[in-house]
PDB file of N, CA and C in Angstrom:
ATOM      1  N   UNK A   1     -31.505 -23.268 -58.873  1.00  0.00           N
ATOM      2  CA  UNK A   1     -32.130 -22.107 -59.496  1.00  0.00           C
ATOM      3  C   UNK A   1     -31.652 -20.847 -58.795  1.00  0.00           C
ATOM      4  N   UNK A   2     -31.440 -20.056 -59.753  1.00  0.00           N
ATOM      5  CA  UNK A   2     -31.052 -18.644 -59.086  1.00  0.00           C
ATOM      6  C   UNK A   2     -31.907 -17.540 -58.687  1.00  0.00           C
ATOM      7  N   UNK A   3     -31.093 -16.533 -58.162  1.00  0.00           N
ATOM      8  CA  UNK A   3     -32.762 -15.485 -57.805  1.00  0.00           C
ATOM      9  C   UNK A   3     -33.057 -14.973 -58.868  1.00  0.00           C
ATOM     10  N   UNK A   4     -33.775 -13.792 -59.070  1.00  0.00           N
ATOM     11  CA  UNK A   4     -34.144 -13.313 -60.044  1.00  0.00           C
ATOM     12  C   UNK A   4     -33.972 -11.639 -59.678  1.00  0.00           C
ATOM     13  N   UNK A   5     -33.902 -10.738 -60.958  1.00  0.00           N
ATOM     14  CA  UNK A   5     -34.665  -9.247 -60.717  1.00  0.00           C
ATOM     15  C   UNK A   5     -35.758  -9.348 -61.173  1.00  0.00           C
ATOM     16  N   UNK A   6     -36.824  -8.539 -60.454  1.00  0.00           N
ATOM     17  CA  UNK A   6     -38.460  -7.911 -60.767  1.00  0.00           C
ATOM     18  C   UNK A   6     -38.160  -6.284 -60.969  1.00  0.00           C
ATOM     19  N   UNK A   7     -38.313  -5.776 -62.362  1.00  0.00           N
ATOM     20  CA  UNK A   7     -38.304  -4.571 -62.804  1.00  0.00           C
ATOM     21  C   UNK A   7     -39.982  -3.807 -62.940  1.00  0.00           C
ATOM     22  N   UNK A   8     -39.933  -3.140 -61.916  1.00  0.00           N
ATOM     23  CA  UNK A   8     -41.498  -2.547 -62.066  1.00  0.00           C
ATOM     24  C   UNK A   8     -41.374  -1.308 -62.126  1.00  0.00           C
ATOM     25  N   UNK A   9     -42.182  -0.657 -62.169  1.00  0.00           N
ATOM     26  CA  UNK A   9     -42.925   0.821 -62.351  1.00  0.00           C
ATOM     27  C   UNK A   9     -43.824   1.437 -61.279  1.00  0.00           C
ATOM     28  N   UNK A  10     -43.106   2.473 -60.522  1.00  0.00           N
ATOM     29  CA  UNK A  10     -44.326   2.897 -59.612  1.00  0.00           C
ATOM     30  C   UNK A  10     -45.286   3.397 -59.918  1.00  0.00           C
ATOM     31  N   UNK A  11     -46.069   3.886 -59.500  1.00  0.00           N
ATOM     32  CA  UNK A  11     -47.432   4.968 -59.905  1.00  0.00           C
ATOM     33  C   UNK A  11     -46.939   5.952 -59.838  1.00  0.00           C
ATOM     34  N   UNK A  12     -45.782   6.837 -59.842  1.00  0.00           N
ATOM     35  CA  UNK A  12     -45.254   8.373 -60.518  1.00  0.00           C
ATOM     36  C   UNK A  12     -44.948   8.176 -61.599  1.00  0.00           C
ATOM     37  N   UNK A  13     -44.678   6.668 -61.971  1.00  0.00           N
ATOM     38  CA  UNK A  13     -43.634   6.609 -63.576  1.00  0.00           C
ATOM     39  C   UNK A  13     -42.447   5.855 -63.339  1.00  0.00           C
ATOM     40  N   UNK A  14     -41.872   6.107 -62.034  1.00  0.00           N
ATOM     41  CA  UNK A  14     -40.467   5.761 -62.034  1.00  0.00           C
ATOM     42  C   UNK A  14     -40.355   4.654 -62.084  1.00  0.00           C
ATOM     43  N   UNK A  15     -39.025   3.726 -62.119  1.00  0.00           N
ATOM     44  CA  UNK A  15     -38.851   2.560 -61.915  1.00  0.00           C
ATOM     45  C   UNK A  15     -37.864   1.631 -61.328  1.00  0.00           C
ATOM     46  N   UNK A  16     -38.272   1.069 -60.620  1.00  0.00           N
ATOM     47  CA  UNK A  16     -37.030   0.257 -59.437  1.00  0.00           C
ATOM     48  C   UNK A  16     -37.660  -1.516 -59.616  1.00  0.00           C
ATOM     49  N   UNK A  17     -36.234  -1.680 -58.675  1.00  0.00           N
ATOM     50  CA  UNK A  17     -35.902  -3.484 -58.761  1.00  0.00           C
ATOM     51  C   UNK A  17     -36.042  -4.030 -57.866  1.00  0.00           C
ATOM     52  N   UNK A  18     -36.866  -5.382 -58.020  1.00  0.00           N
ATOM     53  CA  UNK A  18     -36.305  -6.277 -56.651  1.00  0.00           C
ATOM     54  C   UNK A  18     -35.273  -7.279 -56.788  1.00  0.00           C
ATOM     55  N   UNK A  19     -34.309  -7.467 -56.220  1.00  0.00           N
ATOM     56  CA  UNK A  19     -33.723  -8.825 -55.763  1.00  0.00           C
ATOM     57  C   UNK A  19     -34.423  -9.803 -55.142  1.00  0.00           C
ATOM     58  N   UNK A  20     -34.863 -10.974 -55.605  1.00  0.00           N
ATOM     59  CA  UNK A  20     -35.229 -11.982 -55.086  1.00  0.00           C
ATOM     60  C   UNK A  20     -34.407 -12.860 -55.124  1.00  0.00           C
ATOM     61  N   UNK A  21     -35.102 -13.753 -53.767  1.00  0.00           N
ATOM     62  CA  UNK A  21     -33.766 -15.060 -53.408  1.00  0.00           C
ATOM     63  C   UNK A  21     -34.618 -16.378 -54.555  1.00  0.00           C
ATOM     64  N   UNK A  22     -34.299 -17.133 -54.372  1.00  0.00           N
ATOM     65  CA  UNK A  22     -34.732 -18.345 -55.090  1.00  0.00           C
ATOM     66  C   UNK A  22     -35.951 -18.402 -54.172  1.00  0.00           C
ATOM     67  N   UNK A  23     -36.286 -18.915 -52.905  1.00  0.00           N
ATOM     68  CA  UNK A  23     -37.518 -18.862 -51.929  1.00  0.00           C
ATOM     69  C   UNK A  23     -38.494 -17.681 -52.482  1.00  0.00           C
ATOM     70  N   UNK A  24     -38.280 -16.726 -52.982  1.00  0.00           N
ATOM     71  CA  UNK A  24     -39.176 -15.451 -53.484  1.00  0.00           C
ATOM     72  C   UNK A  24     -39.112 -14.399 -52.718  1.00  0.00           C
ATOM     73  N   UNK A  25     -38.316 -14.477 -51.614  1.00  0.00           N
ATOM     74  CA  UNK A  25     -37.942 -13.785 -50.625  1.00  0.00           C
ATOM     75  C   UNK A  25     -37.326 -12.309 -51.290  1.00  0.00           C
ATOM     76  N   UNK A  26     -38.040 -11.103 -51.034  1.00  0.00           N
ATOM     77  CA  UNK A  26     -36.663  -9.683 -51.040  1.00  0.00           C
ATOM     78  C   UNK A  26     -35.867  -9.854 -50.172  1.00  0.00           C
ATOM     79  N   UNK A  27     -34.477  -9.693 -51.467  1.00  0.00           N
ATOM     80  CA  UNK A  27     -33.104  -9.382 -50.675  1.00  0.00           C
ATOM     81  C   UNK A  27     -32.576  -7.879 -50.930  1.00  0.00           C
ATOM     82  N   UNK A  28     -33.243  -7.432 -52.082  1.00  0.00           N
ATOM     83  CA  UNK A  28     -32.213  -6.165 -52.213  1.00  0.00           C
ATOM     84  C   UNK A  28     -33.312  -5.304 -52.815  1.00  0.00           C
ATOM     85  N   UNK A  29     -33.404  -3.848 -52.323  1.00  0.00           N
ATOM     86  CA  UNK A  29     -34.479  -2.891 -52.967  1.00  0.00           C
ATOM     87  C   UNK A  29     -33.583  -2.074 -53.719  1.00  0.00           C
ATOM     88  N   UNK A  30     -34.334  -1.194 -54.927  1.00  0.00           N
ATOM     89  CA  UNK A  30     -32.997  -0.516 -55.672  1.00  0.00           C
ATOM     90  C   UNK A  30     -34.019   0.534 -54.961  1.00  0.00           C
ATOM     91  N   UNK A  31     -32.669   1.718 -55.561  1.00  0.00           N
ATOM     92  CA  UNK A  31     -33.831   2.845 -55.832  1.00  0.00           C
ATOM     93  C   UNK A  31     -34.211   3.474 -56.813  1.00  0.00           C
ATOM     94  N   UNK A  32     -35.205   4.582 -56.666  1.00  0.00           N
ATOM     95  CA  UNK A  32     -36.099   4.563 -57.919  1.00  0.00           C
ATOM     96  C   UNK A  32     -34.954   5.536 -59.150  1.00  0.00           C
ATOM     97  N   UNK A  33     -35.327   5.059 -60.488  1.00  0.00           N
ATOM     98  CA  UNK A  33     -34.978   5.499 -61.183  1.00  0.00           C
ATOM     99  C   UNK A  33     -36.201   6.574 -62.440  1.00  0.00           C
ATOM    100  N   UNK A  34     -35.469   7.500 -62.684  1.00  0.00           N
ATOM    101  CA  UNK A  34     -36.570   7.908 -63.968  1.00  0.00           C
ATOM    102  C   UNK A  34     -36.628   7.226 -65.036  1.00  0.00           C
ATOM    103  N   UNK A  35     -36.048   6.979 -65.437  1.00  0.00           N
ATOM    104  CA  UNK A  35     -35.797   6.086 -66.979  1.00  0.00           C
ATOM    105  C   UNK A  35     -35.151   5.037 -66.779  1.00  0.00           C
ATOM    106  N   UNK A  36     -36.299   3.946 -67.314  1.00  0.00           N
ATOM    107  CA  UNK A  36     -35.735   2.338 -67.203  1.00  0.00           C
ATOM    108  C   UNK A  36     -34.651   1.966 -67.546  1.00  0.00           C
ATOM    109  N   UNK A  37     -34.227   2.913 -68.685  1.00  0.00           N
ATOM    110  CA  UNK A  37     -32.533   2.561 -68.746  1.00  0.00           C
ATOM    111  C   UNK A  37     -31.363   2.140 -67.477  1.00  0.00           C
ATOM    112  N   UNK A  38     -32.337   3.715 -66.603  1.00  0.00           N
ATOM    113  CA  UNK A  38     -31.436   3.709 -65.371  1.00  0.00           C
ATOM    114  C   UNK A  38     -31.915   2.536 -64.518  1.00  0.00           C
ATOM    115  N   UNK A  39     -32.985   2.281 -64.490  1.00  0.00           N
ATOM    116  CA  UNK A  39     -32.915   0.735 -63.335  1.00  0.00           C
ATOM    117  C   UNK A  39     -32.084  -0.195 -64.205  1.00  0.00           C
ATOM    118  N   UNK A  40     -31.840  -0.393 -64.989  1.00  0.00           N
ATOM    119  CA  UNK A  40     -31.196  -1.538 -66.623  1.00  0.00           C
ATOM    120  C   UNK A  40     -30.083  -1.334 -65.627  1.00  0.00           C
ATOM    121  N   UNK A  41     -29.443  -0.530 -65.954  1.00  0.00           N
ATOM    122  CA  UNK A  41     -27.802  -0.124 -65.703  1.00  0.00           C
ATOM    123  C   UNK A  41     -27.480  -0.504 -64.027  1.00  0.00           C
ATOM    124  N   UNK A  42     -28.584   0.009 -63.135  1.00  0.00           N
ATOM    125  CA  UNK A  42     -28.531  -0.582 -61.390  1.00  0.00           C
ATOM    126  C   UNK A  42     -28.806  -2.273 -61.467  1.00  0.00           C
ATOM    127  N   UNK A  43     -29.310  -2.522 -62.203  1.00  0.00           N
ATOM    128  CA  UNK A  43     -29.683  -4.488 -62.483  1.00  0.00           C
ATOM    129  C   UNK A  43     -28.340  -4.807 -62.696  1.00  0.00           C
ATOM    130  N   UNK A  44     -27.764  -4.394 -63.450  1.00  0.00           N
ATOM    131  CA  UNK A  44     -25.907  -4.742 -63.803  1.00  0.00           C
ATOM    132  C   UNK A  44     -24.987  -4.145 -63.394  1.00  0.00           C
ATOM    133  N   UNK A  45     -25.436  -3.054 -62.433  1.00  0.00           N
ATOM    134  CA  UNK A  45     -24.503  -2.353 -61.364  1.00  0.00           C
ATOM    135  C   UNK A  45     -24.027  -3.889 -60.346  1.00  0.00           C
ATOM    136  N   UNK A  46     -25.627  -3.518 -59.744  1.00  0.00           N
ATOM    137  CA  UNK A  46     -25.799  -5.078 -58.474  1.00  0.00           C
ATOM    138  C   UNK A  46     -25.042  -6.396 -59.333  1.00  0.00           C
ATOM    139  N   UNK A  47     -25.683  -6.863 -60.216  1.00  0.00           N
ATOM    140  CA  UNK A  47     -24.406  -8.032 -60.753  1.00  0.00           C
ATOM    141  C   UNK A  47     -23.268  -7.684 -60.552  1.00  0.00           C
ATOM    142  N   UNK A  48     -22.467  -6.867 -61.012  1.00  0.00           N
ATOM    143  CA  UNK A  48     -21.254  -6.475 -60.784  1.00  0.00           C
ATOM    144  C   UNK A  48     -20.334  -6.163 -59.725  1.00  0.00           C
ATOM    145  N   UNK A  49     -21.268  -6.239 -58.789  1.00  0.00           N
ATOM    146  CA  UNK A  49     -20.662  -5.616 -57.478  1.00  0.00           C
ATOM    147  C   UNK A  49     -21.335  -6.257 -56.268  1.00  0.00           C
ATOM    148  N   UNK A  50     -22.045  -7.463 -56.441  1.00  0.00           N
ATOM    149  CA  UNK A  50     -22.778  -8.058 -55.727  1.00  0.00           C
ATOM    150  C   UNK A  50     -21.558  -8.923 -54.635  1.00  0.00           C
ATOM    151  N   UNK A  51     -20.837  -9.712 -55.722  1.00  0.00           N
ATOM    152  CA  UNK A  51     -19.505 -10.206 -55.356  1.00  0.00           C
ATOM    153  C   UNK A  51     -18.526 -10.187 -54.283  1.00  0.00           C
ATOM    154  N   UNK A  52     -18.456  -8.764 -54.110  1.00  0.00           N
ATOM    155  CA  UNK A  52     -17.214  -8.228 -53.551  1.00  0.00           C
ATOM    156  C   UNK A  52     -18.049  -7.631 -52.195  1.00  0.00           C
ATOM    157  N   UNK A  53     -17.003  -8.223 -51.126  1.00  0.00           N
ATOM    158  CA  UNK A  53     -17.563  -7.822 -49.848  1.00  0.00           C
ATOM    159  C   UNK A  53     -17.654  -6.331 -49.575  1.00  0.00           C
ATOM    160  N   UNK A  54     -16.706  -5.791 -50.236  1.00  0.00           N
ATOM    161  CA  UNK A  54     -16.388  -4.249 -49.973  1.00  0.00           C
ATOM    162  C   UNK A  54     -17.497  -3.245 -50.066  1.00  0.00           C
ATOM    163  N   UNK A  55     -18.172  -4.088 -51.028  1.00  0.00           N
ATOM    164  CA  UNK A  55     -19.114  -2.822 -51.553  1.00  0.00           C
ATOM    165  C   UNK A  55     -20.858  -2.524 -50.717  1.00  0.00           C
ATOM    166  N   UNK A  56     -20.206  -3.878 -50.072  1.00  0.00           N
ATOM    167  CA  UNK A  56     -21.947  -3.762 -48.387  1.00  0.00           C
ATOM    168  C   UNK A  56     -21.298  -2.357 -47.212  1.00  0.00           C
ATOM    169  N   UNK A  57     -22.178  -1.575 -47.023  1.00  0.00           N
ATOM    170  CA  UNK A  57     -21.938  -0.692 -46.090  1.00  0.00           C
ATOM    171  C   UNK A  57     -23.107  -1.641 -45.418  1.00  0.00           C
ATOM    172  N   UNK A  58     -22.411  -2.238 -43.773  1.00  0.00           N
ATOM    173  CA  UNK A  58     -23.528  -2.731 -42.641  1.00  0.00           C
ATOM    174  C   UNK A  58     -23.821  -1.514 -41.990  1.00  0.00           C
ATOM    175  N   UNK A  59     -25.146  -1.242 -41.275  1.00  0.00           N
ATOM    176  CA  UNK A  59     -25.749  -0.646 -40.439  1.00  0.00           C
ATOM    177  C   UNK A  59     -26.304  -0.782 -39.806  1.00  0.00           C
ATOM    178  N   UNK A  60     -27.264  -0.053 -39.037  1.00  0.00           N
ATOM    179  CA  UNK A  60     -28.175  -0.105 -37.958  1.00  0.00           C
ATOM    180  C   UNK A  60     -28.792   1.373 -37.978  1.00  0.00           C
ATOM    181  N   UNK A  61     -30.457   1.052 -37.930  1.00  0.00           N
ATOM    182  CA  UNK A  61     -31.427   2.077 -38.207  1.00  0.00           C
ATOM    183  C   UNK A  61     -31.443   3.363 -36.574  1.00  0.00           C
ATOM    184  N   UNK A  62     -31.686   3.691 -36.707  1.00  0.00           N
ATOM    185  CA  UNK A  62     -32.016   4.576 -35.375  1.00  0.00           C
ATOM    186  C   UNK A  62     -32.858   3.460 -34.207  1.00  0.00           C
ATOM    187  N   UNK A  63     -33.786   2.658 -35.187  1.00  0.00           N
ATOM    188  CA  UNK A  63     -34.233   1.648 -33.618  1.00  0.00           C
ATOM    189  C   UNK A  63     -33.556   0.095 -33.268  1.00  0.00           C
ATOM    190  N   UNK A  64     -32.470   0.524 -33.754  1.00  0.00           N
ATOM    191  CA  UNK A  64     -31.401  -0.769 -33.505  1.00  0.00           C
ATOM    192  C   UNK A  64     -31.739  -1.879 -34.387  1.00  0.00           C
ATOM    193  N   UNK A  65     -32.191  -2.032 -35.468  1.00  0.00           N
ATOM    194  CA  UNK A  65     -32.426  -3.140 -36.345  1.00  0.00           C
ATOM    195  C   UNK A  65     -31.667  -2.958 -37.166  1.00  0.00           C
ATOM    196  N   UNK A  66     -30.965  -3.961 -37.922  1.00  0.00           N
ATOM    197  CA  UNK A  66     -29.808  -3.992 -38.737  1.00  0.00           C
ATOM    198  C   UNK A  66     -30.248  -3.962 -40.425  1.00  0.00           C
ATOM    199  N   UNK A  67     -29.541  -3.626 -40.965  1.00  0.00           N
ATOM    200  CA  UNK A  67     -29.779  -3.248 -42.437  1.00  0.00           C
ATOM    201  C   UNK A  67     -28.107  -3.369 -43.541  1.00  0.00           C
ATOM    202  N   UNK A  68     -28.338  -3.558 -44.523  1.00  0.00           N
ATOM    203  CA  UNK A  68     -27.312  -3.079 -45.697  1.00  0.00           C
ATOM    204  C   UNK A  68     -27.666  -2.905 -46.904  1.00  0.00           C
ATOM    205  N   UNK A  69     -26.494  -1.683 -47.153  1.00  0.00           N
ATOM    206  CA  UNK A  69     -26.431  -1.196 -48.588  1.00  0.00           C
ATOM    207  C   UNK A  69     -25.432  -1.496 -49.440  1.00  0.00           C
ATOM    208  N   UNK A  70     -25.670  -2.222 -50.410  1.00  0.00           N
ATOM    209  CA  UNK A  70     -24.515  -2.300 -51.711  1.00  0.00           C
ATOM    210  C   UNK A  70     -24.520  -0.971 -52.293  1.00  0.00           C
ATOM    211  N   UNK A  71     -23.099  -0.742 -52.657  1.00  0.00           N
ATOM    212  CA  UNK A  71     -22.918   0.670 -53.499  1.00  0.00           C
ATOM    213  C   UNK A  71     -22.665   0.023 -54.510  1.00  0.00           C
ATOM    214  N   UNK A  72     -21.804   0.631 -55.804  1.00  0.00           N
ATOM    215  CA  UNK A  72     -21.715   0.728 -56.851  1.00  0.00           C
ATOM    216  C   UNK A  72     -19.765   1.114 -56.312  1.00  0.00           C
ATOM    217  N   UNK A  73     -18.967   0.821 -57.725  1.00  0.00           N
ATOM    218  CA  UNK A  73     -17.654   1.613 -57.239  1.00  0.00           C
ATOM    219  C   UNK A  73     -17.483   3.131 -57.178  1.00  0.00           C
ATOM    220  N   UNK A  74     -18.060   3.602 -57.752  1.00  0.00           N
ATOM    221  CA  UNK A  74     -18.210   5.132 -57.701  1.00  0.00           C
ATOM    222  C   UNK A  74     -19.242   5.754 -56.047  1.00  0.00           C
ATOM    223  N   UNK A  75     -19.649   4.693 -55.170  1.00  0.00           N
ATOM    224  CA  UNK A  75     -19.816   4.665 -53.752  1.00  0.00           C
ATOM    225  C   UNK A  75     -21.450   5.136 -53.935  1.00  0.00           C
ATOM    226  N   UNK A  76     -22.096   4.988 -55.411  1.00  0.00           N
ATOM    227  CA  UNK A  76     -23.387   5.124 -55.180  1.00  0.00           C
ATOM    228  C   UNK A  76     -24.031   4.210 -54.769  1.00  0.00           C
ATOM    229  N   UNK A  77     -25.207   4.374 -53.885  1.00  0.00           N
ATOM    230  CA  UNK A  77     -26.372   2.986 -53.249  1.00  0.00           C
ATOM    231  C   UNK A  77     -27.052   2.660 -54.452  1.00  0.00           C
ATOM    232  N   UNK A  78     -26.869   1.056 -54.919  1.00  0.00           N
ATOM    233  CA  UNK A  78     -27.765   0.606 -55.759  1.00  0.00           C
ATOM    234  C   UNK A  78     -28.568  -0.283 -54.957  1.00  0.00           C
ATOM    235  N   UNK A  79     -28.760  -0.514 -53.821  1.00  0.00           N
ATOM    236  CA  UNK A  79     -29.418  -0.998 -53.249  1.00  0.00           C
ATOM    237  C   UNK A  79     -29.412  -1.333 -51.887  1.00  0.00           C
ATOM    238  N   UNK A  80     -30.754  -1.442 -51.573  1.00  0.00           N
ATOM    239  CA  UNK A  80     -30.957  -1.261 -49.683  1.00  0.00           C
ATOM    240  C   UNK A  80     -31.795  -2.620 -49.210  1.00  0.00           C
ATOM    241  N   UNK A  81     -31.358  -3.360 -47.970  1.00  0.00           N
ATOM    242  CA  UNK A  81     -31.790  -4.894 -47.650  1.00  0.00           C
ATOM    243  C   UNK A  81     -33.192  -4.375 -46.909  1.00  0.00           C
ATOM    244  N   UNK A  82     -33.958  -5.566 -46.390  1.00  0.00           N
ATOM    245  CA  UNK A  82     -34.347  -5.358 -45.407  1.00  0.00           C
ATOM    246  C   UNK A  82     -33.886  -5.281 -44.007  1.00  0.00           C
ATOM    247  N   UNK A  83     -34.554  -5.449 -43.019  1.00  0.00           N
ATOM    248  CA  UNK A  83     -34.084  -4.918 -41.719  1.00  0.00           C
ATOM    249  C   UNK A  83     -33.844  -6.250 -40.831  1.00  0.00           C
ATOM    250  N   UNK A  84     -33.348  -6.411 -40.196  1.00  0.00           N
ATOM    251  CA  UNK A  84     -33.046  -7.970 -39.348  1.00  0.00           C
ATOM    252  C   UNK A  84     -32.726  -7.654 -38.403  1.00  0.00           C
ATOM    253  N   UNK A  85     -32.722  -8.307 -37.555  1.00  0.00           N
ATOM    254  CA  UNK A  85     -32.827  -8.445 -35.968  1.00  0.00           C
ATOM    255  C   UNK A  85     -31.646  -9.097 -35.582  1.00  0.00           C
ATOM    256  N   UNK A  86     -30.763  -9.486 -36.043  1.00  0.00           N
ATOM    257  CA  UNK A  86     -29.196  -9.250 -35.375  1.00  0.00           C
ATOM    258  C   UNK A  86     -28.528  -9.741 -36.748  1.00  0.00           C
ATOM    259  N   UNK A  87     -27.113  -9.481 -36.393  1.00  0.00           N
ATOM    260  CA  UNK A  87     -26.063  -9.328 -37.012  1.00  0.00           C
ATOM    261  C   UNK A  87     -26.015 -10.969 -38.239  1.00  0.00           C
ATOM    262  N   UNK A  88     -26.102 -11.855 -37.243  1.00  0.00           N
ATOM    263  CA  UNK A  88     -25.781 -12.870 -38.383  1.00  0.00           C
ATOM    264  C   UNK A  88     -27.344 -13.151 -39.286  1.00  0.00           C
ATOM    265  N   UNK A  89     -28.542 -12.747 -38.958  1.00  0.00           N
ATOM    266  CA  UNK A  89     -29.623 -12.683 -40.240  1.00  0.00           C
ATOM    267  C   UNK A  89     -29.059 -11.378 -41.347  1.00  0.00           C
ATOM    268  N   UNK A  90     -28.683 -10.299 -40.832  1.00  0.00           N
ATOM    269  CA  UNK A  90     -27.812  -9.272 -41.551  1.00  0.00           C
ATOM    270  C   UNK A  90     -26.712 -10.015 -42.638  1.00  0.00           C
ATOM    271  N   UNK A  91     -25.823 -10.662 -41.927  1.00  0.00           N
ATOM    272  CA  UNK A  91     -25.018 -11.571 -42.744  1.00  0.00           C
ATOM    273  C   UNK A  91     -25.169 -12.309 -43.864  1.00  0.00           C
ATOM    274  N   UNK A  92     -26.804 -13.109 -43.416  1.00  0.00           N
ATOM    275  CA  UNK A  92     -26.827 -13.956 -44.154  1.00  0.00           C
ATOM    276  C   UNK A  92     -27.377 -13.173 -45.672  1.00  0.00           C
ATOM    277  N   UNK A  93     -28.169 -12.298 -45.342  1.00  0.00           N
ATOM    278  CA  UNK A  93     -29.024 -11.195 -46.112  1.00  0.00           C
ATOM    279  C   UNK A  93     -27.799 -10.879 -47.503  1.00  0.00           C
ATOM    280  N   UNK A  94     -26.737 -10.396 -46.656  1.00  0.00           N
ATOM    281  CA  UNK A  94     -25.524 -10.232 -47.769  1.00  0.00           C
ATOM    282  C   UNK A  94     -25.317 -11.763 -48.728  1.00  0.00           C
ATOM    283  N   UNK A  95     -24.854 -12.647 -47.761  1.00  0.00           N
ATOM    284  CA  UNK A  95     -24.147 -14.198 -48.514  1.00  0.00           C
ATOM    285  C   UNK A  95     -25.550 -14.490 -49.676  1.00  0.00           C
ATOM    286  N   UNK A  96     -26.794 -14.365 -49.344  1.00  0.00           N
ATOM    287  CA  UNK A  96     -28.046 -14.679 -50.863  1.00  0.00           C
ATOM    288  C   UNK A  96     -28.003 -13.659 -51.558  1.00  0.00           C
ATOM    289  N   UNK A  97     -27.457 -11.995 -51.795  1.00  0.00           N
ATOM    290  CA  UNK A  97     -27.301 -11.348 -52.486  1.00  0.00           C
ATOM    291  C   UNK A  97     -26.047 -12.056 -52.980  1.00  0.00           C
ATOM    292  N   UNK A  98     -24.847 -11.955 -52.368  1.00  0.00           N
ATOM    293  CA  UNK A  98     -23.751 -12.361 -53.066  1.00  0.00           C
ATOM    294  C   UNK A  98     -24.149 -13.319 -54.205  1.00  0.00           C
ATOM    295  N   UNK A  99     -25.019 -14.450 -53.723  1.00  0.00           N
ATOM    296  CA  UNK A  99     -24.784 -15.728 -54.132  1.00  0.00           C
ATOM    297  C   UNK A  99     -26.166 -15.682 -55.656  1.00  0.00           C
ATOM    298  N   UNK A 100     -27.175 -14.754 -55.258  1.00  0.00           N
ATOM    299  CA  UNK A 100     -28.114 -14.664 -56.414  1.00  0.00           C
ATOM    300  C   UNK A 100     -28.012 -14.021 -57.397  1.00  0.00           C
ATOM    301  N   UNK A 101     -27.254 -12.522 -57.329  1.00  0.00           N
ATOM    302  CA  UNK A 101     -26.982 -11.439 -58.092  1.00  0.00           C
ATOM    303  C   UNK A 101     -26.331 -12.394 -58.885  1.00  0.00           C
ATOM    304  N   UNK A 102     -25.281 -12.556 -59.485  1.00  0.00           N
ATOM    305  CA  UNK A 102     -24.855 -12.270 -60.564  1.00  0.00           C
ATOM    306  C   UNK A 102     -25.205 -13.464 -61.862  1.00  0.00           C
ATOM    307  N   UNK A 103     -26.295 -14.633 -60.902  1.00  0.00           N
ATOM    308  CA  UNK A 103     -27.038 -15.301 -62.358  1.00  0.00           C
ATOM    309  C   UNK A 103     -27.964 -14.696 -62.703  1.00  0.00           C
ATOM    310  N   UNK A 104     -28.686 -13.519 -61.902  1.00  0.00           N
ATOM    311  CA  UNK A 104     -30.458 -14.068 -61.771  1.00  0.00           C
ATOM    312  C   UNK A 104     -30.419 -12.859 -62.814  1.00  0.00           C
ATOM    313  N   UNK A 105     -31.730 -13.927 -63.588  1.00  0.00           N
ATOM    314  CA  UNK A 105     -32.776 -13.328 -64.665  1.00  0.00           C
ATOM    315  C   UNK A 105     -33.352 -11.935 -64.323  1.00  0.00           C
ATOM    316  N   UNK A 106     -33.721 -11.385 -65.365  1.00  0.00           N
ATOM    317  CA  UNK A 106     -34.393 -10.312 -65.172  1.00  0.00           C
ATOM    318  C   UNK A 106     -35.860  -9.980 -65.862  1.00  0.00           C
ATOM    319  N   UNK A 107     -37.017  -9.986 -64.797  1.00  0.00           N
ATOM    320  CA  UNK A 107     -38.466 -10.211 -65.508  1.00  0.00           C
ATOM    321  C   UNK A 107     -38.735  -8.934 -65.666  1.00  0.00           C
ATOM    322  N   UNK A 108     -38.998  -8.441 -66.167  1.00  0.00           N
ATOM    323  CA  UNK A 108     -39.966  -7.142 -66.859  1.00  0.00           C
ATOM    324  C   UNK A 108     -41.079  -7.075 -66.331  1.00  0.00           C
ATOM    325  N   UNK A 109     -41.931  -6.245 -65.359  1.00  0.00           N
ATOM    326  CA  UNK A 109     -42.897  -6.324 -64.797  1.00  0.00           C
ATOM    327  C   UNK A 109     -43.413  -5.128 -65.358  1.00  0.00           C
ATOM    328  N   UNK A 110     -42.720  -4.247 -66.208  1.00  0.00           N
ATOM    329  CA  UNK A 110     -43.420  -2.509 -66.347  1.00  0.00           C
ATOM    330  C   UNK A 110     -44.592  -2.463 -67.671  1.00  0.00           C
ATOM    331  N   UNK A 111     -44.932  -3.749 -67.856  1.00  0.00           N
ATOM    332  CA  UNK A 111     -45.577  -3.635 -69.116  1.00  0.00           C
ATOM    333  C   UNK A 111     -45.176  -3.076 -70.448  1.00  0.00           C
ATOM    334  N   UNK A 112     -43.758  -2.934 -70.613  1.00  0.00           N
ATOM    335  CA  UNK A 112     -43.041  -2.519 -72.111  1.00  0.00           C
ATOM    336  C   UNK A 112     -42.032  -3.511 -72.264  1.00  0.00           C
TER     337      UNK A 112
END
């Protein structure tokens, strides 16, 4: 079974995604969009670009905990990991995005 996206709605209106692993685990946060179109289009950004190693910028926060962002090819962030405590949980964080993005379903959580 593959992961899935969760498409919700904040309490301003806007609307963003989760990446989940198969475990139910977040792997990937989007960011917020105004119009669901635009989270639509970041749901098939991340498929598209989930793939390719190139498109993870690795980091590290100001308190030394590790993080990554998938861009888009045009070098926009469609999405931000959580934070891990060394390099190879960082790693692995990427290899279940790689490996979930480009089957996983997409549930509708915004009530439309």
């Amino acid at each position: 079974m593959a992961g899935k996206f969760e498409l919700k709605k904040s309490s301003d209106g806007q609307f963003f995604f989760h990446l989940m692993a198969e475990n139910g685990e977040i792997i990937l946060i989007s960011e917020r969009y105004k119009a669901k179109s635009g989270a639509d289009n970041g749901m098939k950004s991340v498929k598209t670009n989930a793939p390719n190693d190139s498109r993870y910028d690795r980091k590290a926060s100001a308190n030394g905990k590790l993080y990554f962002v998938l861009k888009a090819s045009n070098g926009e962030i469609i999405g931000t990991s959580e934070m891990y405590s060394s390099e190879a949980a960082r790693d692995n964080g990427i290899a279940s995005v790689k490996a979930n993005a480009p089957d996983a379903a997409i549930e509708d959580l915004t009530g439309k």
